[in-house]
PDB file of N, CA and C in Angstrom:
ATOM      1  N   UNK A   1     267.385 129.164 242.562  1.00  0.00           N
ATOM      2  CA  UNK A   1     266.866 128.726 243.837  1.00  0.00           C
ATOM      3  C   UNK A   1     265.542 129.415 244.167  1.00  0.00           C
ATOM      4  N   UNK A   2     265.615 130.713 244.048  1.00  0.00           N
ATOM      5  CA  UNK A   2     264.511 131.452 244.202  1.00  0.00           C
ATOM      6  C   UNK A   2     263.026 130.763 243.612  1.00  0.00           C
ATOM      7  N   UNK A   3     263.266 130.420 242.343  1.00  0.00           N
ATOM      8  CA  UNK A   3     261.790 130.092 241.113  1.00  0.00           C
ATOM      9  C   UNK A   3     261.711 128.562 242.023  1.00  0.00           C
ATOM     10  N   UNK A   4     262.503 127.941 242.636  1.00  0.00           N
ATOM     11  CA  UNK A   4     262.000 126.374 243.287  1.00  0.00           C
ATOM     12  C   UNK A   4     261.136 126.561 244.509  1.00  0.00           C
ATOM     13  N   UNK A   5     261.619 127.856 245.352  1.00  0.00           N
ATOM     14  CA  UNK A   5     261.478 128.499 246.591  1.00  0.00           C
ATOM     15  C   UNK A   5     259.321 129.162 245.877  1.00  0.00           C
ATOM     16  N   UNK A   6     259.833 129.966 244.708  1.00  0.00           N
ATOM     17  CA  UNK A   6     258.117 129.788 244.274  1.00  0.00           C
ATOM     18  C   UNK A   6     257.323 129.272 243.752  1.00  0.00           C
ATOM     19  N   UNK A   7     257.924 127.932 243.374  1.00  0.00           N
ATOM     20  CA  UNK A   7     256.960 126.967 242.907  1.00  0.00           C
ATOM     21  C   UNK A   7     256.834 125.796 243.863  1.00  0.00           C
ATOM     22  N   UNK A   8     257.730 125.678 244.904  1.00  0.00           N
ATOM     23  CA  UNK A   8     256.615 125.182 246.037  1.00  0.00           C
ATOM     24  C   UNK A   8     256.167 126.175 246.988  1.00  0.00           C
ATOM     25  N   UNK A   9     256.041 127.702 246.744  1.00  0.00           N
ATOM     26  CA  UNK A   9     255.247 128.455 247.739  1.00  0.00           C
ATOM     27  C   UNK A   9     254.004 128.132 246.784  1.00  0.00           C
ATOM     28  N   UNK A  10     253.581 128.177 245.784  1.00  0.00           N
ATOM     29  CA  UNK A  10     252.588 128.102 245.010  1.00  0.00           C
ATOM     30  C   UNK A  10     251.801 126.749 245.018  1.00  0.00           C
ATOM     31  N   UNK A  11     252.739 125.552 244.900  1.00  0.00           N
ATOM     32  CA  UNK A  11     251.764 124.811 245.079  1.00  0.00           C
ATOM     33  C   UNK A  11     251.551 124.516 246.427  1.00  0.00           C
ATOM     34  N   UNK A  12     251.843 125.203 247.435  1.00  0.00           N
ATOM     35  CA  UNK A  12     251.316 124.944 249.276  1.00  0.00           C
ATOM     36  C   UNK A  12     250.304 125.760 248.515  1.00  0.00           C
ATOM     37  N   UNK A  13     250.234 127.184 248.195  1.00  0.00           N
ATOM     38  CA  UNK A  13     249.054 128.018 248.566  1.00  0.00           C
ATOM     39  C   UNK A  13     247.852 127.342 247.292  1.00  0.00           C
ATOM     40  N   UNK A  14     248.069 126.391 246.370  1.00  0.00           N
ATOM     41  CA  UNK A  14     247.150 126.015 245.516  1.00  0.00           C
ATOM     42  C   UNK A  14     246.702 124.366 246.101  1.00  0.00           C
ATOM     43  N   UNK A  15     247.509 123.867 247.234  1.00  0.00           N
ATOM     44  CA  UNK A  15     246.959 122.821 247.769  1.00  0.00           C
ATOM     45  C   UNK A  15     246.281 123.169 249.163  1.00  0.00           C
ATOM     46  N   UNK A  16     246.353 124.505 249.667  1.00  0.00           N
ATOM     47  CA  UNK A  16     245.382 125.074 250.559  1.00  0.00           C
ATOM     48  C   UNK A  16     243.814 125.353 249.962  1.00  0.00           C
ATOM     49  N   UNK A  17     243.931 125.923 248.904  1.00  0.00           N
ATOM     50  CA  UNK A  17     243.169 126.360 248.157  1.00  0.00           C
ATOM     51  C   UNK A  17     242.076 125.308 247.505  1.00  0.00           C
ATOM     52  N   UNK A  18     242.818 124.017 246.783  1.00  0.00           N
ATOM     53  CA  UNK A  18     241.876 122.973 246.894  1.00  0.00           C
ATOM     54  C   UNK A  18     241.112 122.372 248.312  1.00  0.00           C
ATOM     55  N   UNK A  19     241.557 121.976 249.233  1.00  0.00           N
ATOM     56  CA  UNK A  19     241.592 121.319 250.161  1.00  0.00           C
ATOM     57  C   UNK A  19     240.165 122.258 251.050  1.00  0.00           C
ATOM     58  N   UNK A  20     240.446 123.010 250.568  1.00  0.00           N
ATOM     59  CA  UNK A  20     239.312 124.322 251.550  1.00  0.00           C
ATOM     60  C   UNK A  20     237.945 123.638 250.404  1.00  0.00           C
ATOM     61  N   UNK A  21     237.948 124.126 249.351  1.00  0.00           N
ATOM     62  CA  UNK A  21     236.794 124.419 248.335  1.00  0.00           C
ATOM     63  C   UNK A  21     236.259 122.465 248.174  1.00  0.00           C
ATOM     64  N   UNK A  22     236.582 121.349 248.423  1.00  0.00           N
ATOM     65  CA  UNK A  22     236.740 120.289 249.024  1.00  0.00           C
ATOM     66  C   UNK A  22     236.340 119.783 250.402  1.00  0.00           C
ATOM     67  N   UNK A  23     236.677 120.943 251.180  1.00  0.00           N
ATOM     68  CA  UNK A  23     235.910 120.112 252.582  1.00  0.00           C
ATOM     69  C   UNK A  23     235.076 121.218 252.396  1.00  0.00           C
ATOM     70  N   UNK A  24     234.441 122.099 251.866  1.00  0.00           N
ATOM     71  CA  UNK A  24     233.305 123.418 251.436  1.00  0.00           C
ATOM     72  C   UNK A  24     232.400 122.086 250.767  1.00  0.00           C
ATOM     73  N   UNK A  25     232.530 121.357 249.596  1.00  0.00           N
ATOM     74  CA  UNK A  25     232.090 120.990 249.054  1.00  0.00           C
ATOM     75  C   UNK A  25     230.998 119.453 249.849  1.00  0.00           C
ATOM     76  N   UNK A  26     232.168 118.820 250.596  1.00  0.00           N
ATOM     77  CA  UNK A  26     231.128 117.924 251.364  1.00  0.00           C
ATOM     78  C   UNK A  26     230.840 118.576 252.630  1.00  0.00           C
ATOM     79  N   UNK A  27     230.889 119.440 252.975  1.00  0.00           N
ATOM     80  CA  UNK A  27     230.185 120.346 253.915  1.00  0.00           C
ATOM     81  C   UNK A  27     228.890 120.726 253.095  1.00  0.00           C
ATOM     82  N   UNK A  28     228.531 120.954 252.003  1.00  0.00           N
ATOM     83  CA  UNK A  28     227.202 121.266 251.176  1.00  0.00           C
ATOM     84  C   UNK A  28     226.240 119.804 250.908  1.00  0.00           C
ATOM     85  N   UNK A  29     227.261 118.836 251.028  1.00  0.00           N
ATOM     86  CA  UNK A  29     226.976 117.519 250.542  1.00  0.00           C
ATOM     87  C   UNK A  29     227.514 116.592 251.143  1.00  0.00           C
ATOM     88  N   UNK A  30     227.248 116.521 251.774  1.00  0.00           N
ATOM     89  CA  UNK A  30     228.285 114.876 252.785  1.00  0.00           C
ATOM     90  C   UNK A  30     228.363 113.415 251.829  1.00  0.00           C
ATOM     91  N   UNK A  31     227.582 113.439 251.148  1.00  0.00           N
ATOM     92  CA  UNK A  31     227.211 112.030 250.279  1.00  0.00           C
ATOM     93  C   UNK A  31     228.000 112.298 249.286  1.00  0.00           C
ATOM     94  N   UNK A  32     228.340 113.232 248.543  1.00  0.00           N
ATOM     95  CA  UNK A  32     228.617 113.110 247.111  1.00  0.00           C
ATOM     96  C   UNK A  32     230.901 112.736 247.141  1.00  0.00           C
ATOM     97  N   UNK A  33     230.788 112.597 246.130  1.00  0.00           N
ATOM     98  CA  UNK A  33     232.319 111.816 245.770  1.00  0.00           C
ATOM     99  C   UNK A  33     233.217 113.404 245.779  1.00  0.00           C
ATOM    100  N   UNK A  34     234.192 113.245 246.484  1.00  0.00           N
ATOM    101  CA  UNK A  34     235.089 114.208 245.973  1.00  0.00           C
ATOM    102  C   UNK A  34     236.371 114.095 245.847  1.00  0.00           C
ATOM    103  N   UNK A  35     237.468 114.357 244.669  1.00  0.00           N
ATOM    104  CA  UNK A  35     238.306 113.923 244.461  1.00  0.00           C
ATOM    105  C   UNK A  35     239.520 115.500 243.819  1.00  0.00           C
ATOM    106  N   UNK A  36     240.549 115.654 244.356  1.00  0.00           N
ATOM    107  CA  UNK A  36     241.303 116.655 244.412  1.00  0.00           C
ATOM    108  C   UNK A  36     242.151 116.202 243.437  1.00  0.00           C
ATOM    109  N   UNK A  37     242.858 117.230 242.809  1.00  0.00           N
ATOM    110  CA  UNK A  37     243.957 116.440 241.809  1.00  0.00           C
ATOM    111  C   UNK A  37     244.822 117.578 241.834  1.00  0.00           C
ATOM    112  N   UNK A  38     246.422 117.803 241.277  1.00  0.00           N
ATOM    113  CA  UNK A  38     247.204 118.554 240.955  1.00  0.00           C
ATOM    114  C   UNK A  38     247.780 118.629 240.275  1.00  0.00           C
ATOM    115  N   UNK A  39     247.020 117.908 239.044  1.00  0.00           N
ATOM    116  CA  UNK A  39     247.574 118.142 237.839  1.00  0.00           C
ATOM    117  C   UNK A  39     247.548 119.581 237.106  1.00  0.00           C
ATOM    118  N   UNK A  40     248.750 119.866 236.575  1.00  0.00           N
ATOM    119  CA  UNK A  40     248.673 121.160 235.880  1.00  0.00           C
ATOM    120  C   UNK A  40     248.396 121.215 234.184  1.00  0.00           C
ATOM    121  N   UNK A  41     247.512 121.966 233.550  1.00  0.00           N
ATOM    122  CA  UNK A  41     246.930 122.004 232.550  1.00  0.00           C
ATOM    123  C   UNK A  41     246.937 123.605 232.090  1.00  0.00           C
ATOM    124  N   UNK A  42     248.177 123.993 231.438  1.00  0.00           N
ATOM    125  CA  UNK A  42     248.054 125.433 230.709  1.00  0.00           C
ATOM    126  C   UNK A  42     247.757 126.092 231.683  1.00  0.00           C
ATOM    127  N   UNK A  43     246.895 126.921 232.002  1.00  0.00           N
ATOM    128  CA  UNK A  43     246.760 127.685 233.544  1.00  0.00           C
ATOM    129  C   UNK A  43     246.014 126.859 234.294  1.00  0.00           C
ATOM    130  N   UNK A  44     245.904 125.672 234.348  1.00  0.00           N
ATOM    131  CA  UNK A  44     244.856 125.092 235.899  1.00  0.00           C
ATOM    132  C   UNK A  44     246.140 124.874 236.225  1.00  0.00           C
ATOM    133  N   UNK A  45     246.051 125.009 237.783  1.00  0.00           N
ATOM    134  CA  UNK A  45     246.865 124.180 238.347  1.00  0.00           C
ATOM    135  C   UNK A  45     246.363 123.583 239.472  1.00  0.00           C
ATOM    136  N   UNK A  46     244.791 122.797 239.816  1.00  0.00           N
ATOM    137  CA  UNK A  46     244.150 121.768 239.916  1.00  0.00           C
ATOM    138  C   UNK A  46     242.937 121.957 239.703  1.00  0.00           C
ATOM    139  N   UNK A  47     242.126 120.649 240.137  1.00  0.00           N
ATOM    140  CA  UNK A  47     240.819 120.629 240.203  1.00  0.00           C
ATOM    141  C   UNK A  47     240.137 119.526 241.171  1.00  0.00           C
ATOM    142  N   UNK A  48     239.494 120.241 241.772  1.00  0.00           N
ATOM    143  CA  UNK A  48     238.341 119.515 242.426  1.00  0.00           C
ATOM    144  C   UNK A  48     237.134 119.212 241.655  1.00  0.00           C
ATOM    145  N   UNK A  49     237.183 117.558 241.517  1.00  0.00           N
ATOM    146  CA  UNK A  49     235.977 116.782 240.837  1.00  0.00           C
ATOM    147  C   UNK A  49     234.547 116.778 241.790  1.00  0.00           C
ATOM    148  N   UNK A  50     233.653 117.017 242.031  1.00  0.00           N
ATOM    149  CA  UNK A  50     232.562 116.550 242.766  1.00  0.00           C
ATOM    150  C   UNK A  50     231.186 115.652 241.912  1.00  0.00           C
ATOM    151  N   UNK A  51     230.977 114.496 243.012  1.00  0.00           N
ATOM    152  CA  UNK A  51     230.233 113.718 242.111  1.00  0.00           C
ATOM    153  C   UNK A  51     229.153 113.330 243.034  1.00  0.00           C
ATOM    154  N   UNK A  52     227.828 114.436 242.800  1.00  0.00           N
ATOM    155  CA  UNK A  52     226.737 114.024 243.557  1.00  0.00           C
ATOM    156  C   UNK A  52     226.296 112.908 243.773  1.00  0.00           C
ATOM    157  N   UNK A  53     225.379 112.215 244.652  1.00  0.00           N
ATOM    158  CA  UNK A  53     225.165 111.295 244.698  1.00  0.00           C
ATOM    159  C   UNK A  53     223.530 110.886 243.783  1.00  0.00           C
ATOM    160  N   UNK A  54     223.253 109.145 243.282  1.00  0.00           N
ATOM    161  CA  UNK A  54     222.704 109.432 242.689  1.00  0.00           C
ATOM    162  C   UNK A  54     221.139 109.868 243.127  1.00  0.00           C
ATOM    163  N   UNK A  55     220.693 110.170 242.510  1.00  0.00           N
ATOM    164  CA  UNK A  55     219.360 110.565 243.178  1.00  0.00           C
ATOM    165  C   UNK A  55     218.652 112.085 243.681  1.00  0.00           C
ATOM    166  N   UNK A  56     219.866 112.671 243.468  1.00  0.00           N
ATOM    167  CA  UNK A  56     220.063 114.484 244.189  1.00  0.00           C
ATOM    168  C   UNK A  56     219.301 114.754 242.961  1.00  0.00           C
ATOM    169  N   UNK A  57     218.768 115.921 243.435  1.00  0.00           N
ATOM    170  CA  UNK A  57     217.690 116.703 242.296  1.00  0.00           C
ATOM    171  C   UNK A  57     218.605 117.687 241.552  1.00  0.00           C
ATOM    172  N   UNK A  58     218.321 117.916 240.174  1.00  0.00           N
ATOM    173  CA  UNK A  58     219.049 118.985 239.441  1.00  0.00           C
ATOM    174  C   UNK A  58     219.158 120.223 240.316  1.00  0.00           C
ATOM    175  N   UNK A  59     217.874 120.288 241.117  1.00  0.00           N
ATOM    176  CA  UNK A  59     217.913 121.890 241.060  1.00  0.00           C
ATOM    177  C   UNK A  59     218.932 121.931 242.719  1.00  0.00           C
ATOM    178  N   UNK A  60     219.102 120.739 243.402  1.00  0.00           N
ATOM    179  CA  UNK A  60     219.889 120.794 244.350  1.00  0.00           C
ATOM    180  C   UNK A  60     221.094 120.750 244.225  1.00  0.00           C
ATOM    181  N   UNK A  61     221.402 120.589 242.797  1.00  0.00           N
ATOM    182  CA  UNK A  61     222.769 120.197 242.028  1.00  0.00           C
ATOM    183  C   UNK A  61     223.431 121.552 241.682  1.00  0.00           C
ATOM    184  N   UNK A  62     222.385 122.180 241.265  1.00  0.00           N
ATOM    185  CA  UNK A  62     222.656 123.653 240.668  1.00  0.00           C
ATOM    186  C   UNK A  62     223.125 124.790 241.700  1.00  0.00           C
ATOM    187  N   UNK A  63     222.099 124.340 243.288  1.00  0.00           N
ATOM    188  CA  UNK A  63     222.500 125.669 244.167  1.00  0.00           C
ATOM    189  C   UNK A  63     224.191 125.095 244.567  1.00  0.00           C
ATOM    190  N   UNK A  64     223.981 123.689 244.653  1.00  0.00           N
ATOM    191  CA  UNK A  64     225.503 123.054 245.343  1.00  0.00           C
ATOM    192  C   UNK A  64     226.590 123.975 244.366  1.00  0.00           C
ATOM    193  N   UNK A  65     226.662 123.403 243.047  1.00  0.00           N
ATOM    194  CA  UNK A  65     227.430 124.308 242.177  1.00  0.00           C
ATOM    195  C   UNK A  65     227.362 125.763 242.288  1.00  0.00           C
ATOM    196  N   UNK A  66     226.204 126.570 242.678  1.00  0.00           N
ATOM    197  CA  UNK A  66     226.317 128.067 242.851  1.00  0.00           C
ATOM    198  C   UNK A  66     226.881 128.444 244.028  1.00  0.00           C
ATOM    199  N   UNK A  67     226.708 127.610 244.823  1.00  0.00           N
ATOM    200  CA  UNK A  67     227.921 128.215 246.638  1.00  0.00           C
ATOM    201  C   UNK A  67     229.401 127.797 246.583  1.00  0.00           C
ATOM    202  N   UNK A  68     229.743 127.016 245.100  1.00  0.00           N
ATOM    203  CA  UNK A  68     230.772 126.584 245.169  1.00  0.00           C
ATOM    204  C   UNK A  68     231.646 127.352 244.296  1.00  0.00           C
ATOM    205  N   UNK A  69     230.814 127.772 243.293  1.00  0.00           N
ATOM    206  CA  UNK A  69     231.362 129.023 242.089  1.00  0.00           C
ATOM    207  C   UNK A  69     231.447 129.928 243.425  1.00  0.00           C
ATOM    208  N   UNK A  70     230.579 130.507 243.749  1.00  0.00           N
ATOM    209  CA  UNK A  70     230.626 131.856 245.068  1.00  0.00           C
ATOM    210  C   UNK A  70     231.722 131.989 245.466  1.00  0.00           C
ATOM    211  N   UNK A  71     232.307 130.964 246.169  1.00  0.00           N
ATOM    212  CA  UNK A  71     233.575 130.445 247.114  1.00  0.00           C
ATOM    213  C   UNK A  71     234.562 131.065 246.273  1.00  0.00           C
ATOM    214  N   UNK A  72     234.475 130.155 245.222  1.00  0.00           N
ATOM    215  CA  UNK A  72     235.640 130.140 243.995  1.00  0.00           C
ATOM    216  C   UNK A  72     236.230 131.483 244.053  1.00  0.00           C
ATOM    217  N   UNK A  73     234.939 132.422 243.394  1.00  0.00           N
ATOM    218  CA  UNK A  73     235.203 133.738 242.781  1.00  0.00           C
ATOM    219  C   UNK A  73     235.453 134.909 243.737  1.00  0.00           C
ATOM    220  N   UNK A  74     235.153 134.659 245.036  1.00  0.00           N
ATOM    221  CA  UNK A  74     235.025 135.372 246.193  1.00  0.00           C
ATOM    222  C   UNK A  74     236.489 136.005 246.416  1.00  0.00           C
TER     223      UNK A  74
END
């Protein structure tokens, strides 16, 4: 009972965890696509897709991705 009791404490605190870095993400970008998933993969246990929109400049692409690593690693 216990290991059911922590594997849905885990995935609440890993669907908090997306859901933040996700509305972070169109908070940097209001235009671009974002899509959450919970699929588990060896140690992921999700991912947030982001899909600029077209036309965004690399180098606006790059800081978006650097406040979003920040977040991440923080």
């Amino acid at each position: 009972m216990d290991e059911a009791v922590s594997r849905a404490a885990r995935r609440s605190i890993v669907g908090k965890y997306l859901t933040e870095v996700s509305l972070f993400a169109k908070e940097l970008c209001p235009e671009a696509k974002v899509e959450v998933t919970t699929e588990s993969y060896e140690d992921e246990d999700g991912h947030v897709r982001i899909y600029p929109p077209a036309g965004l400049e690399q180098r606006q692409i790059e800081e978006i991705k650097g406040k979003i690593a920040e977040r991440c690693v923080a």
